[in-house]
N, C-alpha and C. Protein backbone atom coordinates (compact mmCIF):
# COMPACT_ATOMS: atom_id res chain seq x y z
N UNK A 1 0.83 -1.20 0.00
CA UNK A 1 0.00 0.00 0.00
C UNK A 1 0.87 1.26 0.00
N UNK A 2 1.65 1.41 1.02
CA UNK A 2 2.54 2.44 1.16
C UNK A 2 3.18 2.56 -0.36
N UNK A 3 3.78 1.46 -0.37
CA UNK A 3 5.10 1.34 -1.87
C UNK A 3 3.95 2.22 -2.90
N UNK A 4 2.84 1.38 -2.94
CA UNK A 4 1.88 1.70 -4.20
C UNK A 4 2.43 3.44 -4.28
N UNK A 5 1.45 3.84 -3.08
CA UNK A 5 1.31 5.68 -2.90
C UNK A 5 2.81 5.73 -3.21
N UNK A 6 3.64 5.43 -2.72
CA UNK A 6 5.28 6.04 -2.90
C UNK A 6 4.92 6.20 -4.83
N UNK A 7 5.39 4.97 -5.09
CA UNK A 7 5.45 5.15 -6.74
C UNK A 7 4.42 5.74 -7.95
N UNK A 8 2.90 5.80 -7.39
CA UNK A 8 1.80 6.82 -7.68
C UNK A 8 2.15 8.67 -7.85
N UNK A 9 2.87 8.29 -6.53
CA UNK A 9 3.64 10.26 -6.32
C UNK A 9 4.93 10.68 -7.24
N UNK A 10 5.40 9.42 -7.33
CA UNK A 10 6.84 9.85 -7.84
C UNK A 10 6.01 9.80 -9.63
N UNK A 11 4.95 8.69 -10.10
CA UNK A 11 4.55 9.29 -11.16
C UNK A 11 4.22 10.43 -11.38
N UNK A 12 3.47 10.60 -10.82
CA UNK A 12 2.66 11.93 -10.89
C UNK A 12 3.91 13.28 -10.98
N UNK A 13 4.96 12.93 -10.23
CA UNK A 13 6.35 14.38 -10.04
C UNK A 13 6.34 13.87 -11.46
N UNK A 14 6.95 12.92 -12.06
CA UNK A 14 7.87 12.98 -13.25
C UNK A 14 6.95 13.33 -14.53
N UNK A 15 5.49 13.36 -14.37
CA UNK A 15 4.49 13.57 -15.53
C UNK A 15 4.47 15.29 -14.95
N UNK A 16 4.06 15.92 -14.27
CA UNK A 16 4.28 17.55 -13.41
C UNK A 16 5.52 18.08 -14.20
N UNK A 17 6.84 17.28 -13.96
CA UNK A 17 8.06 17.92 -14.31
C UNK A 17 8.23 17.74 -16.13
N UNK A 18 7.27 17.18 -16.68
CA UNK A 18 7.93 16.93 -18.05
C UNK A 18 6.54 18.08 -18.32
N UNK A 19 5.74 18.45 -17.85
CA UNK A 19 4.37 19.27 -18.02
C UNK A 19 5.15 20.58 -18.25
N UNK A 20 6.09 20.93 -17.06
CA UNK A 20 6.60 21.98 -16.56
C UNK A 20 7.71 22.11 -18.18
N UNK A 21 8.39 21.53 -18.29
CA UNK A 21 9.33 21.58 -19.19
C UNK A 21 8.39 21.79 -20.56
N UNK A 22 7.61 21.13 -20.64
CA UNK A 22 6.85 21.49 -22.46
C UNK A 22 6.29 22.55 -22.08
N UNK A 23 5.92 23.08 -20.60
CA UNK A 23 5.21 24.70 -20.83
C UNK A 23 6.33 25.69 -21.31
N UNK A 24 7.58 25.69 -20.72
CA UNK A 24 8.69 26.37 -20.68
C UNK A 24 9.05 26.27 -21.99
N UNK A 25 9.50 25.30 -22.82
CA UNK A 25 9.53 25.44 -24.02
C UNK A 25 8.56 26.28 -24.99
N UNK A 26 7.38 25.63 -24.83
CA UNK A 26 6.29 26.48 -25.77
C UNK A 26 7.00 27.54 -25.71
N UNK A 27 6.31 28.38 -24.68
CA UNK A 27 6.79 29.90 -24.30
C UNK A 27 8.01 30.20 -24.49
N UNK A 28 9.40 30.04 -24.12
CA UNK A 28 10.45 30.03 -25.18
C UNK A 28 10.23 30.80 -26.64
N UNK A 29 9.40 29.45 -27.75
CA UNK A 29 9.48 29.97 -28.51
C UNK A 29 8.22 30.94 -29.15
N UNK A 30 7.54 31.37 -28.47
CA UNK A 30 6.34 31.97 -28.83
C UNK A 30 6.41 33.35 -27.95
N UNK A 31 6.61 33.79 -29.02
CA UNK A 31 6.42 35.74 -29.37
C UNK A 31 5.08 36.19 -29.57
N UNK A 32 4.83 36.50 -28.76
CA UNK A 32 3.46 37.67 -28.66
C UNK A 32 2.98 38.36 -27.79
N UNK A 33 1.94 39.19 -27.98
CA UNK A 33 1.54 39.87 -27.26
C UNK A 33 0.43 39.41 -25.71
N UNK A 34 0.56 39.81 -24.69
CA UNK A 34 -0.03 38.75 -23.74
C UNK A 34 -1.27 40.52 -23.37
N UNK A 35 -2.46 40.33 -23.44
CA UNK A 35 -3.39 41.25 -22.71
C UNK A 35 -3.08 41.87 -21.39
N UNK A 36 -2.60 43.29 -20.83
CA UNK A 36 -2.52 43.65 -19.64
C UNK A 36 -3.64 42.67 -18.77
N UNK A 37 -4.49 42.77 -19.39
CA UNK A 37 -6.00 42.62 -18.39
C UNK A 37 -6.14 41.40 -18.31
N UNK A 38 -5.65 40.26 -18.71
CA UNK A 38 -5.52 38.40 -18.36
C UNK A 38 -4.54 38.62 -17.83
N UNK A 39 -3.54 39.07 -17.71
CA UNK A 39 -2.43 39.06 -16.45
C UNK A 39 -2.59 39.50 -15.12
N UNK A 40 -3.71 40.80 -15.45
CA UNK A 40 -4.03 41.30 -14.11
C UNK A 40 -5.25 40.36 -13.53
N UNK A 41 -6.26 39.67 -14.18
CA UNK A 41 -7.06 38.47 -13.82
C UNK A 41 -6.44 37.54 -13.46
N UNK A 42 -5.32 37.11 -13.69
CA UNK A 42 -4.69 36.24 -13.51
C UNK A 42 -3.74 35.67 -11.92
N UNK A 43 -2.90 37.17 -12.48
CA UNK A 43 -2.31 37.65 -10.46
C UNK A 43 -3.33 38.02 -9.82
N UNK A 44 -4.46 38.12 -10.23
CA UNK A 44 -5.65 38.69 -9.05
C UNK A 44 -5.91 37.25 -8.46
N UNK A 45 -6.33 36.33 -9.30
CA UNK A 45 -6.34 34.80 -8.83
C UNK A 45 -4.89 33.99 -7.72
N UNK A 46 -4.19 34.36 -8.13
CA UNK A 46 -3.07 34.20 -7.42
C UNK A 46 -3.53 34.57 -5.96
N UNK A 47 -3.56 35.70 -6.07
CA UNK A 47 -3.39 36.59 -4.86
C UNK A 47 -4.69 36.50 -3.99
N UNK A 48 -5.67 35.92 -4.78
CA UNK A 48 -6.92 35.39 -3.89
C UNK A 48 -6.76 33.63 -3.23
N UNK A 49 -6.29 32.60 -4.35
CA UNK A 49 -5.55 32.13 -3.81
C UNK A 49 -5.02 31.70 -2.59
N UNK A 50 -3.29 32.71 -2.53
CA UNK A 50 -2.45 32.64 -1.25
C UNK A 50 -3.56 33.70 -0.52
N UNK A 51 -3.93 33.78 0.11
CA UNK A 51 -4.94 34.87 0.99
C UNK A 51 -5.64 33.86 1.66
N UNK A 52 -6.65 32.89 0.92
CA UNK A 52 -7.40 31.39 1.14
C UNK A 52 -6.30 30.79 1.80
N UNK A 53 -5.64 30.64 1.13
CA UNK A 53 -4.53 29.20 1.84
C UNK A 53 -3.68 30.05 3.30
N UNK A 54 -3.83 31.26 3.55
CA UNK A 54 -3.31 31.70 4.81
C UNK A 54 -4.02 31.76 5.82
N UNK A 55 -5.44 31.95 4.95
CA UNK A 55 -6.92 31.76 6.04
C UNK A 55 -7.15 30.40 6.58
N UNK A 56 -6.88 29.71 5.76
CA UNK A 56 -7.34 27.88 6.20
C UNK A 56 -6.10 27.28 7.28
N UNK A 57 -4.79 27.83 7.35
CA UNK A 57 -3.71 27.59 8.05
C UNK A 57 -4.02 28.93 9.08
N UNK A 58 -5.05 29.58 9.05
CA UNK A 58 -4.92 30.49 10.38
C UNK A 58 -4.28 31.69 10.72
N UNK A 59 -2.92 32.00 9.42
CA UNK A 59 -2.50 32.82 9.45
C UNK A 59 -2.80 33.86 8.52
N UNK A 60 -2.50 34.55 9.35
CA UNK A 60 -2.69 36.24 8.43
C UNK A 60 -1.28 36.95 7.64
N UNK A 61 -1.54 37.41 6.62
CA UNK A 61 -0.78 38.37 5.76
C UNK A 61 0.19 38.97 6.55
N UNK A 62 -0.53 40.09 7.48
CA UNK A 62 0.45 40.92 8.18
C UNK A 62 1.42 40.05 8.83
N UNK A 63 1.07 38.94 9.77
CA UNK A 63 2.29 37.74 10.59
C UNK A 63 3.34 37.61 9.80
N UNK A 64 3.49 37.52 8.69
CA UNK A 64 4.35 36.75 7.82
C UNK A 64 5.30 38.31 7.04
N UNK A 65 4.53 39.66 7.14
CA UNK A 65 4.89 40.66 6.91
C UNK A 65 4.39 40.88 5.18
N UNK A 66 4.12 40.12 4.71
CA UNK A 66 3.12 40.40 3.15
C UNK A 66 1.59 41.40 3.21
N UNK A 67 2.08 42.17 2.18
CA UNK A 67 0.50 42.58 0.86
C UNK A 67 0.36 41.91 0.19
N UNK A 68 -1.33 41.95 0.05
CA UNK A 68 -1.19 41.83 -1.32
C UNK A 68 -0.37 42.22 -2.59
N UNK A 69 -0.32 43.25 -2.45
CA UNK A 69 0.63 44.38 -3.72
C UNK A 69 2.28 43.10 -3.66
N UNK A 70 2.84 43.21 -2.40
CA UNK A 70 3.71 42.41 -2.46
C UNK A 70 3.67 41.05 -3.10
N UNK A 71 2.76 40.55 -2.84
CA UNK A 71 2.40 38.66 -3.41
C UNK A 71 2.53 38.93 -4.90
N UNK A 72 1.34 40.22 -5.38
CA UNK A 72 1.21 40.65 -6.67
C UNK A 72 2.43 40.91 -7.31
N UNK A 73 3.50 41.70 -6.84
CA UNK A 73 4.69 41.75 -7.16
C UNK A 73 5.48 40.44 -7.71
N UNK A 74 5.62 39.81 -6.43
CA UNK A 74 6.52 38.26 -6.69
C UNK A 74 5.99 37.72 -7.37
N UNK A 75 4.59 37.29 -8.00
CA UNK A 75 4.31 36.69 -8.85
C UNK A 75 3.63 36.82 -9.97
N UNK A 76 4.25 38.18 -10.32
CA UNK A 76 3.77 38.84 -11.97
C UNK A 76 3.91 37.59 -13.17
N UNK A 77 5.26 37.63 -12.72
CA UNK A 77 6.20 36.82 -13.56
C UNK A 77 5.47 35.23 -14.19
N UNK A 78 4.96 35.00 -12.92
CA UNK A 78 4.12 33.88 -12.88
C UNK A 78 2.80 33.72 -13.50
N UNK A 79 2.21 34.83 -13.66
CA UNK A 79 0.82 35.14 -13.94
C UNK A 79 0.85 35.21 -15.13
N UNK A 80 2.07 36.18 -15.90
CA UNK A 80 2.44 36.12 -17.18
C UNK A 80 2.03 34.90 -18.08
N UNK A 81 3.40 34.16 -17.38
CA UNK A 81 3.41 32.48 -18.09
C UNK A 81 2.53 31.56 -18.27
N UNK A 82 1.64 31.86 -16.92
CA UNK A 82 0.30 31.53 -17.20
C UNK A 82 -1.08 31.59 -18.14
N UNK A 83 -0.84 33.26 -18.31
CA UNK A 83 -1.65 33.07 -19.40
C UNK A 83 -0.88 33.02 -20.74
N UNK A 84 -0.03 33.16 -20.88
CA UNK A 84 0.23 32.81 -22.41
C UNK A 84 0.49 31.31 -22.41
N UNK A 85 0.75 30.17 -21.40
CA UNK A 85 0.51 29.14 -21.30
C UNK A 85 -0.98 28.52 -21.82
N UNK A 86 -1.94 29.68 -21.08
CA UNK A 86 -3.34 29.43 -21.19
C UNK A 86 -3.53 29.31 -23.06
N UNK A 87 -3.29 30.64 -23.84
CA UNK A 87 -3.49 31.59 -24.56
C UNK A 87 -2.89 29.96 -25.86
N UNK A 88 -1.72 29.76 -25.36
CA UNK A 88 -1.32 28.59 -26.24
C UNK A 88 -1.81 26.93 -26.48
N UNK A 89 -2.43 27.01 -25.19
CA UNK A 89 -3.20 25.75 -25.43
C UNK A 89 -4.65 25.96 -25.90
N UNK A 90 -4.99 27.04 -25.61
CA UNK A 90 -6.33 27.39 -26.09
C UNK A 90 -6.08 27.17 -27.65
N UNK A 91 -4.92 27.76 -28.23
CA UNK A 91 -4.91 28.16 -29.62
C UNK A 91 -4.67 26.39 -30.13
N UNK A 92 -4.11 25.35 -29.53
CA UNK A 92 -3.83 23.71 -29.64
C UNK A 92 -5.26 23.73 -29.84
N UNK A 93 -5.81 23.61 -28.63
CA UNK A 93 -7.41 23.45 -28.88
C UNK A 93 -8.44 23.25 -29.91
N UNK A 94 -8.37 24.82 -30.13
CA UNK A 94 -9.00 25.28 -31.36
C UNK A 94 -8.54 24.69 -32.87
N UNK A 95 -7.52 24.71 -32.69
CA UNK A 95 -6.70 23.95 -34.61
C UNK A 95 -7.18 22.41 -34.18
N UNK A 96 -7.01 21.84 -33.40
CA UNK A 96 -7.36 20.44 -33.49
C UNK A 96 -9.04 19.78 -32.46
N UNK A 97 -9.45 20.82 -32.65
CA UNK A 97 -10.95 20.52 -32.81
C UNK A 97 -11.13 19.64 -31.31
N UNK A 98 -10.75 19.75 -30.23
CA UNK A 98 -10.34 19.17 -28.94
C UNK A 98 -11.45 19.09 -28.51
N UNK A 99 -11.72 18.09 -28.09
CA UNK A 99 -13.57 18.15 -26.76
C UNK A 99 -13.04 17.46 -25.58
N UNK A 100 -14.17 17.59 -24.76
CA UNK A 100 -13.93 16.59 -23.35
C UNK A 100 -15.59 15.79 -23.96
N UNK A 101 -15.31 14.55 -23.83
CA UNK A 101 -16.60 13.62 -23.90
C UNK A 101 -17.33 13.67 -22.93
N UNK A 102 -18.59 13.13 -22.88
CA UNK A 102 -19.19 12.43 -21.32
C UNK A 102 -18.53 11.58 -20.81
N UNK A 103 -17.96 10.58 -21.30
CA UNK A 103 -17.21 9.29 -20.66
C UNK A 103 -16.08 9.59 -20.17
N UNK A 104 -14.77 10.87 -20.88
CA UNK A 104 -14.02 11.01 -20.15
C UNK A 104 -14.13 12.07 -19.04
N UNK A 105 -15.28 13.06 -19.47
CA UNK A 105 -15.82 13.95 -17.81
C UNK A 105 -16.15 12.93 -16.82
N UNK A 106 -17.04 11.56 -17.06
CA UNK A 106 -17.00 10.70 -16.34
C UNK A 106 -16.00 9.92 -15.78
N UNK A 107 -15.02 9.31 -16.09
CA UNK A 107 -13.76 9.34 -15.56
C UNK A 107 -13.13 10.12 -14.93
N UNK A 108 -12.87 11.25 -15.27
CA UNK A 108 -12.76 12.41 -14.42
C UNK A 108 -13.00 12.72 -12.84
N UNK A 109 -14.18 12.69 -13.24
CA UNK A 109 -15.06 12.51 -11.77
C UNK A 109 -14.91 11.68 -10.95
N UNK A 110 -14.68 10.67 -11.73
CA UNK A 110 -14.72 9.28 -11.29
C UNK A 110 -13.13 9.40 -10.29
N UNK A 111 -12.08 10.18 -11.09
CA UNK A 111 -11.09 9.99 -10.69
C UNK A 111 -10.54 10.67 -8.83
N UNK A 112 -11.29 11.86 -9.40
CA UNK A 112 -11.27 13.16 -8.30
C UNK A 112 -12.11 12.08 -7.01
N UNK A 113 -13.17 11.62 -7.22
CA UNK A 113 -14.01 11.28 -6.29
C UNK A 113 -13.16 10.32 -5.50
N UNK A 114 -12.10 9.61 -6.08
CA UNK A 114 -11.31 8.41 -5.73
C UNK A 114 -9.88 8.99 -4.48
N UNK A 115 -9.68 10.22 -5.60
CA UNK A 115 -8.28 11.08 -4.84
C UNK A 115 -8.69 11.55 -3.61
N UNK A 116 -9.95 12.23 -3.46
CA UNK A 116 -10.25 13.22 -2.58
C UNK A 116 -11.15 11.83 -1.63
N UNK A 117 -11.36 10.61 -1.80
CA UNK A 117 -11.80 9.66 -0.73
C UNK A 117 -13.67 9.96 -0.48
N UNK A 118 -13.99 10.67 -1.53
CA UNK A 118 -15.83 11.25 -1.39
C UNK A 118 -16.41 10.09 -2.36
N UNK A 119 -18.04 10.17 -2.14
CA UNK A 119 -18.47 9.47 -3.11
C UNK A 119 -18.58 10.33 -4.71
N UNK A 120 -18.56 10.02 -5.52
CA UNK A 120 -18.81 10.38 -6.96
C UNK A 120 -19.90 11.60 -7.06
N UNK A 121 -20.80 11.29 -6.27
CA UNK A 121 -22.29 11.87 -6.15
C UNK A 121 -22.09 13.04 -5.95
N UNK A 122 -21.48 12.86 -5.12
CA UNK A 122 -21.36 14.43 -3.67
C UNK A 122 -20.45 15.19 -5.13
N UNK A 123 -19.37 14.92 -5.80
CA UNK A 123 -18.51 15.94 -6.61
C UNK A 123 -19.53 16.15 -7.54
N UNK A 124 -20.61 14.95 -8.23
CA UNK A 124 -20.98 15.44 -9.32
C UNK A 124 -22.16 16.70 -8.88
N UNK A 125 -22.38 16.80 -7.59
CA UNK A 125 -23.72 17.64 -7.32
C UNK A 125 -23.14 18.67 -7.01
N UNK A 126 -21.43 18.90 -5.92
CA UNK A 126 -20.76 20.17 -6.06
C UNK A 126 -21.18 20.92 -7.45
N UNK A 127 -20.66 20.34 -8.59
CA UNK A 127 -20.74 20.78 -9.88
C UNK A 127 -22.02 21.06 -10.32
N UNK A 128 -22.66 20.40 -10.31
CA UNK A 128 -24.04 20.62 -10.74
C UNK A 128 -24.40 21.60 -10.13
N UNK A 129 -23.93 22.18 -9.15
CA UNK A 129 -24.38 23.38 -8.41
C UNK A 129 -23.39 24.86 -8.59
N UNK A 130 -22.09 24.03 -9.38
CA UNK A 130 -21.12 25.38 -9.78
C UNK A 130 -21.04 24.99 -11.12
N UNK A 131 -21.87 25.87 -11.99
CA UNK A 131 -21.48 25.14 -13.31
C UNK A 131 -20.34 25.81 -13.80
N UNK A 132 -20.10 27.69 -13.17
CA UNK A 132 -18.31 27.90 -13.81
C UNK A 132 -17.38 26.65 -12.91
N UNK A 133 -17.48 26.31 -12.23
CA UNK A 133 -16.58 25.25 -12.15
C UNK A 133 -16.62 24.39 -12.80
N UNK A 134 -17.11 23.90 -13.09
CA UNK A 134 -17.44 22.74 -14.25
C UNK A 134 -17.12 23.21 -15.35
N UNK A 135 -17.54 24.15 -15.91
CA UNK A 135 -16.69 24.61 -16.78
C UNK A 135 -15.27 24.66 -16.62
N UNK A 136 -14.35 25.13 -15.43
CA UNK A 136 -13.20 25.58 -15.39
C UNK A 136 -12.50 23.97 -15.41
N UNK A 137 -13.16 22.70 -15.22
CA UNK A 137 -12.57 21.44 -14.91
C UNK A 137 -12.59 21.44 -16.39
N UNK A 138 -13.61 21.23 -17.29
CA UNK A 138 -13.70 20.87 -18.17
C UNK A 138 -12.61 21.67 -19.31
N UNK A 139 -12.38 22.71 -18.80
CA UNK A 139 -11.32 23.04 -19.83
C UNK A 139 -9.96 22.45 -19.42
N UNK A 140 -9.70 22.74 -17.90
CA UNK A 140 -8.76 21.65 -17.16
C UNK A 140 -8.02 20.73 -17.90
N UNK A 141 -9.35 19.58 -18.21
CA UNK A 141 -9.27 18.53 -19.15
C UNK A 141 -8.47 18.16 -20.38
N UNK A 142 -9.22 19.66 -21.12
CA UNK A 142 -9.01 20.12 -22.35
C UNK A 142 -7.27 20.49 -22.65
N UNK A 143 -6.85 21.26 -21.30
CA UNK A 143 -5.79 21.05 -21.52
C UNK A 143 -4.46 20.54 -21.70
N UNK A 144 -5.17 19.18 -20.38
CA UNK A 144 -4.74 18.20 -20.60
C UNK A 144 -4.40 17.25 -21.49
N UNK A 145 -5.40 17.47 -22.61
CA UNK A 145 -5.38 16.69 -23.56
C UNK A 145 -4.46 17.26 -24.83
N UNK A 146 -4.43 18.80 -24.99
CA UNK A 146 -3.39 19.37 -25.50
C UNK A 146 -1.59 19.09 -25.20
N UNK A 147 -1.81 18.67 -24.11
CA UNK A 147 -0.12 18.68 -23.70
C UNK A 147 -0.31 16.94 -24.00
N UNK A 148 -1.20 16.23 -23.99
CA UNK A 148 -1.05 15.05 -24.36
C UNK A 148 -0.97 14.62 -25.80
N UNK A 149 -1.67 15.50 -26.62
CA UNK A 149 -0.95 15.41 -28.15
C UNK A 149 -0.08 16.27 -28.24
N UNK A 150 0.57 16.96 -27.45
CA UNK A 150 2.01 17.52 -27.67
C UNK A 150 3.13 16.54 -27.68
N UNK A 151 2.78 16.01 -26.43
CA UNK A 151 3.60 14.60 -26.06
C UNK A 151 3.90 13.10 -26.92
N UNK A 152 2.26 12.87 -27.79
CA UNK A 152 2.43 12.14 -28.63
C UNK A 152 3.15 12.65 -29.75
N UNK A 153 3.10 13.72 -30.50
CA UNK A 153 3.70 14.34 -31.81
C UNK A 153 5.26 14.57 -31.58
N UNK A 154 5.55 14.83 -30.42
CA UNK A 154 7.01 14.71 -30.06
C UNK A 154 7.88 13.85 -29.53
N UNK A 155 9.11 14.23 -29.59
CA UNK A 155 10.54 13.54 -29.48
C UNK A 155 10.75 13.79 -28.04
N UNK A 156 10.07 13.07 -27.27
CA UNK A 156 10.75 12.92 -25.62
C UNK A 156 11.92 11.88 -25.18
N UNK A 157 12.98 12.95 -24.56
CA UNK A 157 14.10 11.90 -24.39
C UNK A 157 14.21 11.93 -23.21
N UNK A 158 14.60 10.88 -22.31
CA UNK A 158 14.41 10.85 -21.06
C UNK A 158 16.64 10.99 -21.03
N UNK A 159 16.35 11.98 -20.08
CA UNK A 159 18.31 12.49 -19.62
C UNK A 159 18.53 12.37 -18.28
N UNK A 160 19.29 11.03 -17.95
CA UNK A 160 20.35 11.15 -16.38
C UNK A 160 20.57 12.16 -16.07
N UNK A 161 20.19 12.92 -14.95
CA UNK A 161 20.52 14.10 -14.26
C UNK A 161 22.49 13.91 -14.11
N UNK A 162 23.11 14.87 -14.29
CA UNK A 162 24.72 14.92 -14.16
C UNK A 162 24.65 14.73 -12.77
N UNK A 163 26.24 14.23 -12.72
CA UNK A 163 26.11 13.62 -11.52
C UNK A 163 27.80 14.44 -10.97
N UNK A 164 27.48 15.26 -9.87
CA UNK A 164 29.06 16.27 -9.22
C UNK A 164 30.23 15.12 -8.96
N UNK A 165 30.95 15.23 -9.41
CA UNK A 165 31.92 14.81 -8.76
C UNK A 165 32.73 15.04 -7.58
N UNK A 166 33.80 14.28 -6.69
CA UNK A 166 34.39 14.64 -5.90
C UNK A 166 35.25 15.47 -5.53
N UNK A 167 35.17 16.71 -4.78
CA UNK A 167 36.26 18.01 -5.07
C UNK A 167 37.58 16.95 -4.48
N UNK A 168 39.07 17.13 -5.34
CA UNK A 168 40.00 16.77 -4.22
C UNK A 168 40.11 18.00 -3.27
N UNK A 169 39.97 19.33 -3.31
CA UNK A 169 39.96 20.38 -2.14
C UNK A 169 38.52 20.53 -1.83
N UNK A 170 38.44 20.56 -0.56
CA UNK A 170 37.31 21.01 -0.02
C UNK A 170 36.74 21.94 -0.61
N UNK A 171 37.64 22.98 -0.27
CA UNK A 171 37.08 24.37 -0.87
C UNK A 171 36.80 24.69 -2.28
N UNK A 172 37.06 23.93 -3.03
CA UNK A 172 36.84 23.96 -4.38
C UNK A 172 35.14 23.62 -4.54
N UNK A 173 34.14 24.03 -5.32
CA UNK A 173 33.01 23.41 -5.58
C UNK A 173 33.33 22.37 -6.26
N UNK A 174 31.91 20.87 -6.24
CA UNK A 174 32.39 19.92 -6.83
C UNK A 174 32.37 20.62 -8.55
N UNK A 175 32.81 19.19 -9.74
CA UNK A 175 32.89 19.91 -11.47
C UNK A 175 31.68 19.00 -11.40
N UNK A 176 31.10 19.57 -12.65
CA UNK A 176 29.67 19.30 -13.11
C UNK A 176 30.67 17.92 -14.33
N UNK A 177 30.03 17.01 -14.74
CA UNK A 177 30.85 16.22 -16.03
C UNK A 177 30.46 17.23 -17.37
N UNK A 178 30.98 16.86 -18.10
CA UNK A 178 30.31 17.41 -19.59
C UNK A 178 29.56 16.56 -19.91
């Protein structure tokens, strides 16, 4: 059981980290213009967000010495990438005619209901009662399925992380290999 969850998580990192790397690429090579106003929707989400997650742990903004304006600050950068992350899979989307089915929203559900330990019912009636959420899963999905024909159409090579070698001086940092 344990082992299972161990190797479930470490999937899940190495599918996250190859997610992370095809977002970084896209963006790389894609030049354009990103809307002031989806960036500022964007860090506004952020920043509502960390605010929630300080409320549910009890702590407050001021304890920790943060603004908003500050959070907003540190994670412009972030909000950016985001939407032109968004902006680029939307545009995958659209050229290849992308849907979410009933059967795989059903799976879906099916899946969340399994992670989060609830019955099926209880998520599908959350939803049924937030349909922008349902919407926001369902594009979720959608995007998922974009980075998954990214993944099929491309050349993924899996690379041994370099490995430091031994300084003979302490004080020396270890050499990276070539």
């Amino acid at each position: 059981m344990i082992a299972d969850n161990l190797e479930q998580g470490y999937a899940k990192r190495i599918e996250q980290e190859l997610h992370e790397q095809i977002y970084s690429e896209l963006i790389s090579r894609s030049d354009f213009e990103v809307p002031d106003a989806m960036v500022a929707m964007e860090l506004e989400g952020i920043v509502e967000e960390a605010v929630r997650s300080f409320a549910y742990r009890n702590i407050t903004m001021e304890e920790l010495g943060l603004t908003r304006e500050s959070i907003a600050e540190n994670y412009r950068d972030t909000a950016f990438k985001q939407v032109k992350r968004h902006l680029l899979l939307g545009k995958i989307m659209d050229q290849e005619s992308l849907a979410v089915s009933d059967d795989e929203l059903e799976d879906a559900l099916n899946e969340m209901a399994e992670n989060f330990k609830q019955p099926v019912e209880e998520i599908k009636k959350h939803y049924d009662q937030n349909k922008d959420k349902l919407e926001f899963f369902k594009h979720t999905l959608l995007e998922k399925k974009a980075i998954k024909l990214i993944i099929e159409s491309s050349k993924i090579e899996d690379v041994e992380p370099e490995k430091a070698e031994a300084a003979d001086n302490e004080n020396e940092p270890a050499a990276l290999e070539d």
